[in-house]
Protein backbone atom coordinates (compact mmCIF):
# COMPACT_ATOMS: atom_id res chain seq x y z
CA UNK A 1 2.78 6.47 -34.93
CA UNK A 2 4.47 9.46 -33.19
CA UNK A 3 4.93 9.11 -29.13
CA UNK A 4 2.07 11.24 -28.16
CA UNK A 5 -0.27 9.07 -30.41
CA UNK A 6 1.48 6.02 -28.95
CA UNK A 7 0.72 7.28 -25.44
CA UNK A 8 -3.03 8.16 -26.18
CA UNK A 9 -3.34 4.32 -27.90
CA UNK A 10 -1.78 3.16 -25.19
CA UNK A 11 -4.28 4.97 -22.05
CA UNK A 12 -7.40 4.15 -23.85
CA UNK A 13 -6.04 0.30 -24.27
CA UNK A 14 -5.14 -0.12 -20.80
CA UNK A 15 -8.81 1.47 -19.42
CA UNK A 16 -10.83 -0.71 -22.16
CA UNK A 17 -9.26 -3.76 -21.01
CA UNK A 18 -9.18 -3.04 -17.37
CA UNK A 19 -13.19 -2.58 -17.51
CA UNK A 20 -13.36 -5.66 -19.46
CA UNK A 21 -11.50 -7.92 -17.34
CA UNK A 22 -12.56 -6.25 -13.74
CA UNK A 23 -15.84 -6.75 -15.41
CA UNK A 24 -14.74 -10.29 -16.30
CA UNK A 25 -13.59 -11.48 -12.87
CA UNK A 26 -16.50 -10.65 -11.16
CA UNK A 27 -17.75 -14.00 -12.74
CA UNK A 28 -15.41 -15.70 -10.96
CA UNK A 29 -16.63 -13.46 -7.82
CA UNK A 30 -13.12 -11.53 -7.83
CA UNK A 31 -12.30 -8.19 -6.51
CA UNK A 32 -12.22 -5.50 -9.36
CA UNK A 33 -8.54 -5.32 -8.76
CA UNK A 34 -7.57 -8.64 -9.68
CA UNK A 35 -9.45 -8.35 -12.72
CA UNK A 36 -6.73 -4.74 -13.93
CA UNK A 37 -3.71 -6.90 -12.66
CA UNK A 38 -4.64 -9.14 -14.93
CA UNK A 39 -5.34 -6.87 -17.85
CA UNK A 40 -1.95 -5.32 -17.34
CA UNK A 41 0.12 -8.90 -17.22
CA UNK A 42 -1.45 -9.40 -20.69
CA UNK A 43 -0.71 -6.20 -22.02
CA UNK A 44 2.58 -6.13 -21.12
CA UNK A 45 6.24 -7.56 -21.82
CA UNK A 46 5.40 -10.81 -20.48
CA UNK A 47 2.72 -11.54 -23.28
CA UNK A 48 1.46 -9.53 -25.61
CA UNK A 49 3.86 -6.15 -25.83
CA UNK A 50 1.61 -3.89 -26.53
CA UNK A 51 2.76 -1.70 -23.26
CA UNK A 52 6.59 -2.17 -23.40
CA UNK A 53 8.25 -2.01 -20.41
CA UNK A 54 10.45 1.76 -20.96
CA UNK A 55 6.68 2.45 -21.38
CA UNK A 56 5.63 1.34 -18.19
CA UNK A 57 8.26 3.47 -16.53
CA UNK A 58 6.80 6.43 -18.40
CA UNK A 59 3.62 5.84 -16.78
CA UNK A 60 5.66 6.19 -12.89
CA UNK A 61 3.70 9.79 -12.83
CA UNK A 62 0.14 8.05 -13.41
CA UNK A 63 1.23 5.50 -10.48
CA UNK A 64 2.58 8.38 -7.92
CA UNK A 65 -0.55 10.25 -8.27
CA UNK A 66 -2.83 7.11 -7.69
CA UNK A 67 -0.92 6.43 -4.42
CA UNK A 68 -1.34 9.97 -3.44
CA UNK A 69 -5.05 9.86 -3.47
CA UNK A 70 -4.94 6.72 -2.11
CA UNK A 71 -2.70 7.96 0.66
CA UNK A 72 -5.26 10.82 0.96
CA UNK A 73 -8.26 8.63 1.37
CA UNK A 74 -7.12 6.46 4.44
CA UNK A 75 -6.21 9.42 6.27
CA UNK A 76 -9.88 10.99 5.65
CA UNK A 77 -10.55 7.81 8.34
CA UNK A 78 -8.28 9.08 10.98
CA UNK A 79 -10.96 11.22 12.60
CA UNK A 80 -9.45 12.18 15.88
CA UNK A 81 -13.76 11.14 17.64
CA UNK A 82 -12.62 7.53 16.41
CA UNK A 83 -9.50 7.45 17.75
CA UNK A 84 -10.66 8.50 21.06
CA UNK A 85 -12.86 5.33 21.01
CA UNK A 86 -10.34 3.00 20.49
CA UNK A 87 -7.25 5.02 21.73
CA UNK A 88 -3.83 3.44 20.62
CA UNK A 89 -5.36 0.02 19.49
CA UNK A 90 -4.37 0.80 16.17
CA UNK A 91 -0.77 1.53 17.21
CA UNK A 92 -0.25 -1.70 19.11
CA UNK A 93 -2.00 -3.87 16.39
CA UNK A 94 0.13 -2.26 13.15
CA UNK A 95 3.17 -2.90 15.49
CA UNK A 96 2.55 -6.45 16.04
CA UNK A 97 1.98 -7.35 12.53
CA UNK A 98 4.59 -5.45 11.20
CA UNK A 99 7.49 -7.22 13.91
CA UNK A 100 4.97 -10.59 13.10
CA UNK A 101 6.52 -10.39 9.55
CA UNK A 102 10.28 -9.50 10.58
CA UNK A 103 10.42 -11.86 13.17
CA UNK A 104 8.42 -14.93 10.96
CA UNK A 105 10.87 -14.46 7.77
CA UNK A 106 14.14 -12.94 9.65
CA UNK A 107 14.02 -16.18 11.98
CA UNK A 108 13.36 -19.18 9.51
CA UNK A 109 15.76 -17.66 6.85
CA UNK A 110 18.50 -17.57 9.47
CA UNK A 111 17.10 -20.82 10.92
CA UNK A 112 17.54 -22.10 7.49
CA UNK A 113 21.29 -21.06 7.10
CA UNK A 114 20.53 -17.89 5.02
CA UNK A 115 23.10 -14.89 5.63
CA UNK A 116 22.11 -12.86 8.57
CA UNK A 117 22.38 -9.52 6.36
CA UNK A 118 20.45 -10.97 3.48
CA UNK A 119 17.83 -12.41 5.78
CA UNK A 120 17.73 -9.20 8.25
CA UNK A 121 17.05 -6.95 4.93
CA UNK A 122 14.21 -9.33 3.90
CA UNK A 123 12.66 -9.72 7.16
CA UNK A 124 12.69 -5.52 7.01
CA UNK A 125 11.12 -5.20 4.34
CA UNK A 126 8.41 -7.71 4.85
CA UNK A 127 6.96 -6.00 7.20
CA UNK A 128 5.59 -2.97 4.48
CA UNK A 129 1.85 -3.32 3.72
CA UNK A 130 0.70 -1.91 0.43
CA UNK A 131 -2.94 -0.72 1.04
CA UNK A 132 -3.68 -0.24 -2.34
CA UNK A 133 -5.67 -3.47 -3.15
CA UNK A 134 -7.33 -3.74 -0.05
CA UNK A 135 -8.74 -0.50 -0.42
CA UNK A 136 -10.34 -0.88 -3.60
CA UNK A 137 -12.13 -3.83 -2.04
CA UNK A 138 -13.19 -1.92 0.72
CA UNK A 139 -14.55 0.84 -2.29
CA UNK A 140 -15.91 -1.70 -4.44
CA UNK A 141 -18.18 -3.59 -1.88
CA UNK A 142 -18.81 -0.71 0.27
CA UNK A 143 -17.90 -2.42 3.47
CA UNK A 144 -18.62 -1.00 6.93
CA UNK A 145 -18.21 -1.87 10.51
CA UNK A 146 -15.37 -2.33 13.01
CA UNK A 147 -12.70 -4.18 11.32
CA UNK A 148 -13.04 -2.67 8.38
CA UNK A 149 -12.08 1.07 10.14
CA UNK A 150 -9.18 -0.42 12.39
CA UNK A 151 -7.98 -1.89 8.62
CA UNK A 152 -8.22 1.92 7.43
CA UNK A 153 -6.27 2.69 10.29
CA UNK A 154 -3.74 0.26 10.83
CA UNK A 155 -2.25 0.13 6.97
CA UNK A 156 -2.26 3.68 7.46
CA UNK A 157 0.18 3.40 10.66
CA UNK A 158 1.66 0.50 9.01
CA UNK A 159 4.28 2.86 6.70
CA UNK A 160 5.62 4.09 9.81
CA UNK A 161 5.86 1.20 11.73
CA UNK A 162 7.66 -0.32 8.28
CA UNK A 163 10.00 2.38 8.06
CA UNK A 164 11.24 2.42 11.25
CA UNK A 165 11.87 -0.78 11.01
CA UNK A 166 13.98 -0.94 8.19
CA UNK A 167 15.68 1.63 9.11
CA UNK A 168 16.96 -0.22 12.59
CA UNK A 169 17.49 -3.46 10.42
CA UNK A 170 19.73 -1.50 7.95
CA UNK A 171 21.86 -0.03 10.81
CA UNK A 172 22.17 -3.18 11.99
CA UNK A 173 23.47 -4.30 8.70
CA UNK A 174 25.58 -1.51 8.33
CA UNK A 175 27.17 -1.76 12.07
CA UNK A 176 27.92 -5.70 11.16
CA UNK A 177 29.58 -4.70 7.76
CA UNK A 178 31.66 -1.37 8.75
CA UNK A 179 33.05 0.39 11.30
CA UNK A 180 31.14 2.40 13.48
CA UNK A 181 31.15 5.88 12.01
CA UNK A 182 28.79 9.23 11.50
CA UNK A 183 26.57 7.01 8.66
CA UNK A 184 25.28 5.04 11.64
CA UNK A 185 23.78 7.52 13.02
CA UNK A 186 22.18 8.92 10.19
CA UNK A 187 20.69 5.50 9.64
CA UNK A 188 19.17 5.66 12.91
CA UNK A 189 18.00 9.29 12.46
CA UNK A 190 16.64 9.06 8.76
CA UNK A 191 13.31 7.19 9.32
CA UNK A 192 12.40 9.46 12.19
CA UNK A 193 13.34 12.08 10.12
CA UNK A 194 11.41 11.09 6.75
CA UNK A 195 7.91 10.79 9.44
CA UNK A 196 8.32 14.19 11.25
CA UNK A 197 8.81 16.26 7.77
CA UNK A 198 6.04 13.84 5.92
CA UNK A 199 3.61 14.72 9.13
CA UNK A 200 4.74 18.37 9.28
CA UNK A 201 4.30 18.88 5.38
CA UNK A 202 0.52 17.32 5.39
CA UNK A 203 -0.41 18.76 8.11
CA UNK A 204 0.55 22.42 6.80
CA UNK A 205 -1.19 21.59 3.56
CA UNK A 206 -4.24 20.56 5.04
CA UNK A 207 -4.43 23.88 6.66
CA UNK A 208 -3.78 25.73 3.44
CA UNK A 209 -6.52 23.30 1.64
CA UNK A 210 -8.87 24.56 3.87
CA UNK A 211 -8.52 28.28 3.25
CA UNK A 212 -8.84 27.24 -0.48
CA UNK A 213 -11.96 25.66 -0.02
CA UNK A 214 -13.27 28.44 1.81
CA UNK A 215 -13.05 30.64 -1.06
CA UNK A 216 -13.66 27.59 -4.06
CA UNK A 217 -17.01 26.37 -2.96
CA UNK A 218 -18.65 24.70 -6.17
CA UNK A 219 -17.74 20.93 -7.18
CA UNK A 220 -15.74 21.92 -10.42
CA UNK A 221 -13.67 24.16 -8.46
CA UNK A 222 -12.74 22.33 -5.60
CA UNK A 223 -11.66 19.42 -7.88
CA UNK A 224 -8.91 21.27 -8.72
CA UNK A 225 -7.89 22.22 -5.58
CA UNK A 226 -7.60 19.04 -4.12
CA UNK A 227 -5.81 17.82 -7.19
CA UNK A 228 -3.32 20.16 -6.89
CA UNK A 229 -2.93 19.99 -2.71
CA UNK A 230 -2.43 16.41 -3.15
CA UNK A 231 0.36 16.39 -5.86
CA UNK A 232 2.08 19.54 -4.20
CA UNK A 233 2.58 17.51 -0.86
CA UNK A 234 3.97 14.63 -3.17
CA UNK A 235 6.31 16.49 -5.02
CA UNK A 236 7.24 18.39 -2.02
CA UNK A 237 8.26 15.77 0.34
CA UNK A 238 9.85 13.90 -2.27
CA UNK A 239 12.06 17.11 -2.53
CA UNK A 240 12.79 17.02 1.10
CA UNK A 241 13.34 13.34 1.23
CA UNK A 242 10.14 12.20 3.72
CA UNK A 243 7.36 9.64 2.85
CA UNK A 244 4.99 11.14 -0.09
CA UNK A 245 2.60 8.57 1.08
CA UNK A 246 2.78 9.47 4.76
CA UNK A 247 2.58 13.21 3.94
CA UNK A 248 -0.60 12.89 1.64
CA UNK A 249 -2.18 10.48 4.75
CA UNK A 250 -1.44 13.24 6.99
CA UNK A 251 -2.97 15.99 4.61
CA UNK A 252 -6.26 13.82 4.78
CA UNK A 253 -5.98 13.10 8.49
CA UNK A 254 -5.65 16.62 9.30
CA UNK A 255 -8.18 17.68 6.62
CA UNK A 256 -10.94 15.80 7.78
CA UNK A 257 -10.23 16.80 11.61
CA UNK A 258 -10.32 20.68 10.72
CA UNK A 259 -12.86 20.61 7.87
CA UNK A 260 -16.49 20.09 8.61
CA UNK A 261 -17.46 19.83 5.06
CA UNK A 262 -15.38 16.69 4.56
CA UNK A 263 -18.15 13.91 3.09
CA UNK A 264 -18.17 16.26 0.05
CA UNK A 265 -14.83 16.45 -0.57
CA UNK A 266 -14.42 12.51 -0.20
CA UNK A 267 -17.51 12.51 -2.89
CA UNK A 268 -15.60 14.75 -4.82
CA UNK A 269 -12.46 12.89 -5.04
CA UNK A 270 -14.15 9.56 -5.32
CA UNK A 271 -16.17 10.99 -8.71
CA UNK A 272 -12.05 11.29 -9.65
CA UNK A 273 -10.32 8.69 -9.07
CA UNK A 274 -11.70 5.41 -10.49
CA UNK A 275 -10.03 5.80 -14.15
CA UNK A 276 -6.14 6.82 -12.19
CA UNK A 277 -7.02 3.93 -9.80
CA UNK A 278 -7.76 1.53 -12.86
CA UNK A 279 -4.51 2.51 -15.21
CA UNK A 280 -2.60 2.35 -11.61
CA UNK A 281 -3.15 -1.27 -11.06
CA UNK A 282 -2.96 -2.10 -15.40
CA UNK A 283 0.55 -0.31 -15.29
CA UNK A 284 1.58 -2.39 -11.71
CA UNK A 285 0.32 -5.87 -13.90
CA UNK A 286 2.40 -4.80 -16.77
CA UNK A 287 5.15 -3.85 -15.34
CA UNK A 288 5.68 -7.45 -13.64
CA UNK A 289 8.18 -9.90 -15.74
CA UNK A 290 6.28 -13.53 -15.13
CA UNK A 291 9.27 -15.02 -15.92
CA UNK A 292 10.97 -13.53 -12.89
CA UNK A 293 9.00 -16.19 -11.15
CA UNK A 294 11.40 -18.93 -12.59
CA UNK A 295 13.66 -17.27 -9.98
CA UNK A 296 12.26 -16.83 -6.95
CA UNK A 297 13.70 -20.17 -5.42
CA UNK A 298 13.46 -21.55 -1.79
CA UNK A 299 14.02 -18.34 -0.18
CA UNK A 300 11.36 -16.15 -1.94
CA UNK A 301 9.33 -18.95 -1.56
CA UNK A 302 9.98 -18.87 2.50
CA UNK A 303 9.39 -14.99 2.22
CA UNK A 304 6.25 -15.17 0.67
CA UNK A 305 4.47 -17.90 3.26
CA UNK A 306 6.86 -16.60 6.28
CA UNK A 307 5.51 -13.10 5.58
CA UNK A 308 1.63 -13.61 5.82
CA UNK A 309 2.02 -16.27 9.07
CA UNK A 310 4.13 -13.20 10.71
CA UNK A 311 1.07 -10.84 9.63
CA UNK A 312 -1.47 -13.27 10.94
CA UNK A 313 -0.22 -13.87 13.98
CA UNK A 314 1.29 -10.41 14.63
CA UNK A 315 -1.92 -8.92 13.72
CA UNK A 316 -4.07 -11.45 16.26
CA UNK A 317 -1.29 -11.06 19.00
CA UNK A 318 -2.05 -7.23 18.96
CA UNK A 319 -5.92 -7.82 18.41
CA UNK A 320 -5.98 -10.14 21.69
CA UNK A 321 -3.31 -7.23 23.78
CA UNK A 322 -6.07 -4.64 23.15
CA UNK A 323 -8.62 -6.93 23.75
CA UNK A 324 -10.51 -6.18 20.20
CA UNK A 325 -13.86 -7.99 19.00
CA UNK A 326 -12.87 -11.48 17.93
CA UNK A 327 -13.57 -10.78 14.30
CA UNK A 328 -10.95 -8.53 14.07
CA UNK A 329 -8.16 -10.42 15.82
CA UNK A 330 -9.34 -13.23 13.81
CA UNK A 331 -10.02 -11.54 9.98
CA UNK A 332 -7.41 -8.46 9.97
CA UNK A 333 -4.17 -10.45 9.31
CA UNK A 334 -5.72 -12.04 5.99
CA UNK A 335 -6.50 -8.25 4.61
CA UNK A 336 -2.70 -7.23 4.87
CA UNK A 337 -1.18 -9.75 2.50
CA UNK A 338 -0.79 -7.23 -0.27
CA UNK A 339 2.45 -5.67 -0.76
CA UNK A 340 4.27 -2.85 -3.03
CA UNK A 341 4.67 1.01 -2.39
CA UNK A 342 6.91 1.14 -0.09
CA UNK A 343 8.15 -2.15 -0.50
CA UNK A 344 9.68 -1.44 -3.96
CA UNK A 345 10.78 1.86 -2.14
CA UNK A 346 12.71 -0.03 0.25
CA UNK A 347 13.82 -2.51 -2.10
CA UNK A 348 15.94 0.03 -4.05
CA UNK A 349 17.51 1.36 -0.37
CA UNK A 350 18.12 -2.61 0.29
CA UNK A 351 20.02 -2.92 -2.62
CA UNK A 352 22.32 -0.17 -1.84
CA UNK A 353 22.88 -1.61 1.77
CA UNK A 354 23.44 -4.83 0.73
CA UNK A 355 24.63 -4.50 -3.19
CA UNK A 356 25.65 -8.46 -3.31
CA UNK A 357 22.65 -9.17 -2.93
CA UNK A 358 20.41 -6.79 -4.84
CA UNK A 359 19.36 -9.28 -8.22
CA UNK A 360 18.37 -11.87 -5.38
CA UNK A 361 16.36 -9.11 -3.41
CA UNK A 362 15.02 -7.89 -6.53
CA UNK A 363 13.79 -10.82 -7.68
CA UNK A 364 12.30 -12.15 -4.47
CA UNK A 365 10.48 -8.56 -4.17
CA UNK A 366 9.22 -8.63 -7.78
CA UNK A 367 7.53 -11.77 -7.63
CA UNK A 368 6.49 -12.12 -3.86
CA UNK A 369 4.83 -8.42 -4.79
CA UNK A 370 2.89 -9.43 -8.09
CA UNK A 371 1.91 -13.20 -6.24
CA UNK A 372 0.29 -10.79 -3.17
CA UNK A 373 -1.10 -8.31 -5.34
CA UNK A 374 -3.20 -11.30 -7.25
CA UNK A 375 -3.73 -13.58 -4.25
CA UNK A 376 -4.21 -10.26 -1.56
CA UNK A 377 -7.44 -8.76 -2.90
CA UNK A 378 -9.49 -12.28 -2.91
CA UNK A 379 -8.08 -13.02 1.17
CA UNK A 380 -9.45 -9.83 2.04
CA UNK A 381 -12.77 -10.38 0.07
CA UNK A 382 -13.07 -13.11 2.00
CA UNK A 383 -12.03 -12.15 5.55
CA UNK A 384 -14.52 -9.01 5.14
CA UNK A 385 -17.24 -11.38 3.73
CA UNK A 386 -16.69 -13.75 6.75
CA UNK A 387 -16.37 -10.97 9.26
CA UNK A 388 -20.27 -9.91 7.89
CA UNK A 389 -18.47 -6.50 6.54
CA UNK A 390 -19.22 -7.16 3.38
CA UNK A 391 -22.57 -7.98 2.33
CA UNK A 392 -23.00 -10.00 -1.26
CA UNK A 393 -25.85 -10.06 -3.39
CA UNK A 394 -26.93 -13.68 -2.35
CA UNK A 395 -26.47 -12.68 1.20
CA UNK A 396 -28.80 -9.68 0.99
CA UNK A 397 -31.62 -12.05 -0.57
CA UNK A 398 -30.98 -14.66 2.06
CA UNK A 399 -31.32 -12.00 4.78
CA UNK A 400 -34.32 -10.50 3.31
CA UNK A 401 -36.18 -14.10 2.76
């Protein structure tokens, strides 16, 4: 079987099996999500084979172009009318939950007799929030109402807030472990750096995307367009070393501020997406080594409970500042468990900053990331379904009787 053939087996295996088992889960009443996570475990090197792992980072394009329309779709929320209603709620709250998680893991690791360095760059990147899963929830049950747009909102934020962040933590690391020199600096500069160009690239897109689809008016036509906005502004900040996801949120967020046609568009992209969003989550269960788990050991264990208390409690501490309905202080920490994106970003920078320590790092990411990814989708199915946000079909007969 030649490569391309290989490649084409390989695409029409992983959607087959990620309908069947997204079908499969919902007998179980899981998310969707679970159900492709699943489907790609089995598929790949950890059971069956039949997606080898130098194949799964082949598929790295499907996966970047999944998180740009992803990206894309929480900044269609950031309507500058909502914002104005709630003013810099979702600032405060994404900034509590995101030092929640620092603080929670960075303290009990060093409580615990961990090295400072190892347990400042863990505590870092904890505080990343990978809105991927939650997302398809939201999509998949069609949930509406309050906490459900400040979630929209605050995972957006959340990438800044994560970066920043880590970028402080690995100064800190770096002033500890060297002398004080010009590379300190630059640590402080770069994550203020990577979030002005990411804002400044989507937001120049956005106004270029709108020209286009003043002259493409018909469905088929503006498919394209948006297709090719959204991987420009990934490729391009990637070239000038900024946040692709930022920059693709910011080409939606200023999109749907200039653009009055917007609900469209979003119907446009969502008649897109589904199949990229499906192989994106098969590839992300296949590329995860369950024997990595063997590994993790006390500390990844302490990162993965340390990180969702932090989130929890960061996430009500911010709800209760800004004085928020209940239900969202109370439900939003539960619907930010799930972690990758920038995580694995930052866990490729970590092991740079802290090279003794990269297998450990590596290993603690891998597994803490694939544990959320399973365990995230069904906490936030359930905090939406408590909050009333979501609305199952038992509930709709009960309300109706």
């Amino acid at each position: 079987m030649t490569l391309e053939n290989k490649i084409i087996f390989e695409v029409a295996i992983m959607l087959f099996c990620g309908l069947i088992f997204g079908r499969l889960v919902k007998f179980i009443k899981l998310p969707n999500v679970t159900g492709y996570l699943i489907a790609g475990l089995l598929l790949g090197p950890s059971f069956m084979n039949i997606i080898p792992i130098e194949m799964v980072n082949g598929f790295n394009v499907i996966s970047d172009i999944a998180l740009g329309f992803i990206a894309f779709s929480i900044g269609s929320e950031f309507k500058l009318s909502y914002f104005k209603q709630v003013g810099i709620t979702p600032v405060v709250i994404a900034t509590t939950e995101s030092l929640g998680a620092i603080i929670f893991v960075t303290g009990t690791l060093l409580l615990l007799g961990f090295d400072s360095n190892l347990s400042i760059i863990l505590g870092a990147i904890a505080a990343a929030t990978a809105p991927a899963q939650t997302i398809m929830v939201i999509n998949q049950y069609k949930a509406k109402g309050s906490l459900t747009s400040m979630l929209m909102s605050v995972v957006a934020i959340d990438d800044a807030t994560a970066l920043i962040g880590f970028g402080i933590a690995t100064t800190i690391v770096r002033m500890r472990s060297s002398s004080l020199g010009s590379n300190i600096l630059m640590s402080i500069l770069t994550p203020f750096y990577e979030i002005l160009i990411s804002f400044i690239i989507g937001a120049v897109l956005a106004i270029l995307l709108k020209l286009f689809f003043n002259w493409f008016k018909k469905p088929r036509n503006r498919i394209s367009v948006i297709i090719a906005f959204v991987l420009l502004t990934y490729w391009l900040t990637e070239t000038m070393h900024g946040s692709s996801l930022l920059a693709c949120m910011a080409l939606g967020g200023m999109l749907v501020n200039i653009f009055d046609d917007i609900e469209n568009i979003l119907k446009v992209t969502d008649a897109f997406t589904p199949p990229i969003f499906m192989l994106f989550f098969v590839i992300s269960g296949a590329g995860f080594d369950i024997h990595a788990l063997a590994g993790i050991g006390v500390i990844g264990l302490i990162y993965v409970v340390m990180r969702v208390v932090g989130k929890i409690i960061g996430a009500w501490s911010g709800g209760e500042i800004m004085k928020v309905e209940k239900k969202i202080s109370k439900y939003l920490g539960p619907t930010l468990m799930p972690q990758a994106g920038v995580a694995l970003g930052l866990l490729m920078v970590a092991g740079k900053v802290v090279p003794e320590y990269a297998p450990q790092i590596r290993v603690v990411i891998l597994s803490s990331t694939f544990i959320y990814s399973i365990i995230g989708p069904i906490a936030a199915k359930i905090a939406l379904v408590k909050s009333g946000e979501i609305v199952l079909p038992d509930n709709k007969k009960k309300a109706a009787v």
